[in-house]
Protein backbone atom coordinates (compact mmCIF):
# COMPACT_ATOMS: atom_id res chain seq x y z
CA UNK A 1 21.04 8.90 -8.97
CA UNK A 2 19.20 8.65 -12.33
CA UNK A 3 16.55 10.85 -14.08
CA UNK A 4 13.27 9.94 -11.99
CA UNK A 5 15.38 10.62 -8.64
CA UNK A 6 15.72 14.20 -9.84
CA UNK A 7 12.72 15.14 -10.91
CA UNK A 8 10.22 13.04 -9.28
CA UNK A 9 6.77 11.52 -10.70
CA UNK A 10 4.10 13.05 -12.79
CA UNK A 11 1.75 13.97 -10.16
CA UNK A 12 -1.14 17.25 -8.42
CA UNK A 13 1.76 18.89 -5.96
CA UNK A 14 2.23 20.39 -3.88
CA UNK A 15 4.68 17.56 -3.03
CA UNK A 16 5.97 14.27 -4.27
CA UNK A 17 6.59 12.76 -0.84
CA UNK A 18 3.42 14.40 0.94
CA UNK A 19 0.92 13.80 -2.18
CA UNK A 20 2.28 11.23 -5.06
CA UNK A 21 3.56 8.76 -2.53
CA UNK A 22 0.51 9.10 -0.13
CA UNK A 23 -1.55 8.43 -3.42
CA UNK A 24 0.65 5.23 -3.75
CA UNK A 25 0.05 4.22 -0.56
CA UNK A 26 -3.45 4.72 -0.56
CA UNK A 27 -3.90 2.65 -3.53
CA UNK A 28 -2.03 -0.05 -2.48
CA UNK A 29 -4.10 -0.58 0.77
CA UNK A 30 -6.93 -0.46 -1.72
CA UNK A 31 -5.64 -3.25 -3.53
CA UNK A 32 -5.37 -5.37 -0.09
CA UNK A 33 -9.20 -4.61 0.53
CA UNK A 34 -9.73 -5.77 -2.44
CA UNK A 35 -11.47 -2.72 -3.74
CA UNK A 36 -12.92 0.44 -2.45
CA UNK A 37 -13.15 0.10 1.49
CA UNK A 38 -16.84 0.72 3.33
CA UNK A 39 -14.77 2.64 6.21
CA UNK A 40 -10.83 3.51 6.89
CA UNK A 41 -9.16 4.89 10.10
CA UNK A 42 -5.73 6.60 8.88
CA UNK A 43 -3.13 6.51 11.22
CA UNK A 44 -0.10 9.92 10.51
CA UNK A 45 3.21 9.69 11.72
CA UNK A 46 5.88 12.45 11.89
CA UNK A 47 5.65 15.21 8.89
CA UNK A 48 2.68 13.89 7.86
CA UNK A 49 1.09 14.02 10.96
CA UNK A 50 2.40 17.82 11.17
CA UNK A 51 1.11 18.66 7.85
CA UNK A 52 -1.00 16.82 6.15
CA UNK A 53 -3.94 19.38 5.55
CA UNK A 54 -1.63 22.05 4.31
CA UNK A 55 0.16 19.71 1.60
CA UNK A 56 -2.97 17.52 0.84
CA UNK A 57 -2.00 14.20 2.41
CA UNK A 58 -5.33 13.79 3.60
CA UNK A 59 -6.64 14.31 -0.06
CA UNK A 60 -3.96 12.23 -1.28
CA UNK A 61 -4.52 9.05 0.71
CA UNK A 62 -8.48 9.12 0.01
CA UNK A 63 -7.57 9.64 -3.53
CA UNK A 64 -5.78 6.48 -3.51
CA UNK A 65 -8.28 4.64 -1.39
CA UNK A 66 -10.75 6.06 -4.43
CA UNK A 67 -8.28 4.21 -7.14
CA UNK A 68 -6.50 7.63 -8.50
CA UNK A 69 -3.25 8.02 -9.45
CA UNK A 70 -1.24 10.89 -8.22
CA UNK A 71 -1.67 12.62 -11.73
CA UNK A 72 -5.38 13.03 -11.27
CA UNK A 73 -7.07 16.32 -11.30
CA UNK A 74 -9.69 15.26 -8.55
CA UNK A 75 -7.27 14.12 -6.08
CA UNK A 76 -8.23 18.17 -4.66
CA UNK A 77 -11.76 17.32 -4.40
CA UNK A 78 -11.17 13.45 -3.27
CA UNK A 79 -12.55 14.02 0.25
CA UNK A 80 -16.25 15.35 -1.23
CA UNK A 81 -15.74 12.51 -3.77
CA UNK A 82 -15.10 9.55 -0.77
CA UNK A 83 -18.08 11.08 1.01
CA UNK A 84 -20.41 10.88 -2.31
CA UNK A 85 -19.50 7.18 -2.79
CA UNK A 86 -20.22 6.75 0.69
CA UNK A 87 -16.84 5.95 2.14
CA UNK A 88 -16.27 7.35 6.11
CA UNK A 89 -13.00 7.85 6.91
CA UNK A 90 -11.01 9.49 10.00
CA UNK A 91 -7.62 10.81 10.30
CA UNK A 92 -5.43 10.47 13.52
CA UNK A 93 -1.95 12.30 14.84
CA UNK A 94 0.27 9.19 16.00
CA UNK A 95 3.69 8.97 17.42
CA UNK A 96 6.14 6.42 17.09
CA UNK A 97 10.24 7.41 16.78
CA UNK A 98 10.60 4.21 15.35
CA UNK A 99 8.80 4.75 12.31
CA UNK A 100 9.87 6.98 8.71
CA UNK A 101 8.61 10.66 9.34
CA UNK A 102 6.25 10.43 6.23
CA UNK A 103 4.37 7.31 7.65
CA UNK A 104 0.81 6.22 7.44
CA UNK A 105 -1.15 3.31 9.05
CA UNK A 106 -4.44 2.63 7.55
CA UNK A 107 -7.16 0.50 9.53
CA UNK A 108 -9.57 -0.30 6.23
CA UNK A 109 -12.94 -2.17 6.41
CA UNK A 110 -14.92 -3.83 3.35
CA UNK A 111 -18.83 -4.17 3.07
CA UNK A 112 -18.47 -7.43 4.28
CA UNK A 113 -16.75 -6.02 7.76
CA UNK A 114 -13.00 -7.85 7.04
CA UNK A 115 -11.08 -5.93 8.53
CA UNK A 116 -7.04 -5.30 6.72
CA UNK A 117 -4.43 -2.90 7.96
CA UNK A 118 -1.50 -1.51 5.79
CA UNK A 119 1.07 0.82 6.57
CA UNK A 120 3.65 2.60 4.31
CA UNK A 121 6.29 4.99 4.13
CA UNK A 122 6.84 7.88 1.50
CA UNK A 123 10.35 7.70 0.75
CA UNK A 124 10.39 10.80 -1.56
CA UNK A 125 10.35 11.27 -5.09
CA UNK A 126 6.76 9.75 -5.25
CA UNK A 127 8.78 6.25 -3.77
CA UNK A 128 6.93 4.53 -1.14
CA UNK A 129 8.10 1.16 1.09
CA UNK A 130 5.18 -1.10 2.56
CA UNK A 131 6.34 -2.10 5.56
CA UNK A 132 3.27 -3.61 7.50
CA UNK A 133 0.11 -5.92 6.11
CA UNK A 134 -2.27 -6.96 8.83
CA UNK A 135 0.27 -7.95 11.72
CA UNK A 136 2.93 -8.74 9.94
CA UNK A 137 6.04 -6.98 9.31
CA UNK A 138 6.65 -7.06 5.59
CA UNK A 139 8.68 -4.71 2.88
CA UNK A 140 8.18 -3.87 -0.75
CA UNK A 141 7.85 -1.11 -3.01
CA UNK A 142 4.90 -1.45 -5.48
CA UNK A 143 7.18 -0.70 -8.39
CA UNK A 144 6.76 -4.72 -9.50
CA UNK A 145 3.91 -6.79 -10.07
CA UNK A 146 3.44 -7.88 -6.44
CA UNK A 147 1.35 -11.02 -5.62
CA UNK A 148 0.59 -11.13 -1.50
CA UNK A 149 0.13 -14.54 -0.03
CA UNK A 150 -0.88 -14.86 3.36
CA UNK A 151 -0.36 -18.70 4.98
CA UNK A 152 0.67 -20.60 7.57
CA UNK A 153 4.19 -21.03 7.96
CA UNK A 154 4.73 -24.68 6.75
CA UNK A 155 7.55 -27.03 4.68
CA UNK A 156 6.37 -27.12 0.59
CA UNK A 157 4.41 -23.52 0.33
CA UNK A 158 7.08 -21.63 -1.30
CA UNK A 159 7.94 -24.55 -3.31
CA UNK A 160 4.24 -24.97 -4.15
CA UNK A 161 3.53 -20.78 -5.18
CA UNK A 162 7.16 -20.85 -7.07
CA UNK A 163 6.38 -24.07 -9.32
CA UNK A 164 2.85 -22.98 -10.24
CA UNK A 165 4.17 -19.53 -11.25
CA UNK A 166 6.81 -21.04 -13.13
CA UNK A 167 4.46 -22.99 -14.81
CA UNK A 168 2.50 -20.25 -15.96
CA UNK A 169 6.03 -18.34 -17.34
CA UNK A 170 6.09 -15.83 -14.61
CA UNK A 171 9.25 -14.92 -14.01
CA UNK A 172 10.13 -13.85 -10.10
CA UNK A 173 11.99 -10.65 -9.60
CA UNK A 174 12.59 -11.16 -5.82
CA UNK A 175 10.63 -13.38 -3.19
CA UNK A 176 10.80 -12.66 0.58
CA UNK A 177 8.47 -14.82 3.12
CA UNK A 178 7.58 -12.99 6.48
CA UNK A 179 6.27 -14.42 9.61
CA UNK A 180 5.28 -13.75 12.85
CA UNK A 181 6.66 -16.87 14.42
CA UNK A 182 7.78 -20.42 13.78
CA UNK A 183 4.87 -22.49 12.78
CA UNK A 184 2.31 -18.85 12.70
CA UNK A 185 1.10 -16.36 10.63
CA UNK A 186 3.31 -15.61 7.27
CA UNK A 187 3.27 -13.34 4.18
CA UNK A 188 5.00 -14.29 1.25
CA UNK A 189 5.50 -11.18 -1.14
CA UNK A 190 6.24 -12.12 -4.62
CA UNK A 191 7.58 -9.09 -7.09
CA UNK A 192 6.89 -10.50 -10.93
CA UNK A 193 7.93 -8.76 -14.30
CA UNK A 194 4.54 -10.23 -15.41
CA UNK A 195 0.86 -9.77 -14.23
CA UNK A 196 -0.42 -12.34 -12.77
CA UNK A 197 -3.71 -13.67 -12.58
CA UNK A 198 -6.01 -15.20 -9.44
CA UNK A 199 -6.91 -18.23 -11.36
CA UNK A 200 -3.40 -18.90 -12.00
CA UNK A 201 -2.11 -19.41 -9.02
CA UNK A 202 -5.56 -20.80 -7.13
């Protein structure tokens, strides 16, 4: 157990499972939008489901869908603030044993109408895990650079991703590939010590 374990992230309470990872999560399905989503349908499993007015979760999880971090003053007001920048939204109570308690699924849709789903589990401690991206079953944690590739599962596109980022001097910190099937629909998740840019790996 070090430091952060004990006492948790910089964040508006009241807790850093319920608020600071929901945040996290929030922001991270953001990023998969690619921005600020036109309309998002947010799934709540377990103790979130049970109490996510009364610690914020709500507020949290639009506050990341906004782009806050969990240290932001307006993550209380976040709702008002989605509604102003004309963002709809709806919550729903879900059940699934199978899932972490402090689970959320979130159904997001851009101005464009793509449709992306993410789902993610507060761990506690502000920690999340990512476990779902669209329909595939994935896992990571946000705390790298992450680069998300979706493809078709074929020979030579690891080797292509992993040659072009070496050429750039990224280094990889860990590289998992997820599919749905032989031959189907895959995810490679890359976690970097570096940024990377678009045009560097287009």
């Amino acid at each position: 157990m070090n430091v952060f374990d004990i006492i948790g992230p910089i964040m508006v309470g009241p807790s850093s499972s319920h608020t600071a990872g929901a945040v996290r999560i929030g922001k991270i399905a953001r990023t998969v939008a690619g921005g600020q989503p036109a309309a998002v349908t947010i799934e709540l499993y377990g103790s979130f489901a049970q109490t996510y007015k009364g610690h914020g979760t709500d507020k949290a999880i639009i506050a990341g869908l906004l782009g806050m971090a969990p240290d932001d003053e307006r993550i209380k007001d976040s709702l008002e603030l989605a509604r102003q920048a004309g963002m709809t939204f709806k919550f729903r109570k879900s059940h699934n044993k199978e899932v972490h308690p402090n689970t959320a699924l979130i159904s997001a849709v851009d101005q464009a109408g793509k449709k992306i789903i993410v789902q993610g589990s507060s761990v506690g401690g502000g920690r999340i895990v990512v476990n779902r991206i669209n329909e595939i079953n994935v896992k990571f944690n946000g705390e790298y650079y992450t680069l998300l590739i979706p493809h078709t599962d074929t020979p030579g596109v690891i080797a292509a991703v992993t040659n072009l980022l070496a050429d750039q001097g990224i280094n990889i910190a860990e590289l998992n590939m997820y599919r749905s099937h032989r031959g189907g629909e895959a995810m490679m998740v890359i976690e970097t010590d570096q940024a990377v840019k678009g045009e560097q790996i287009s």
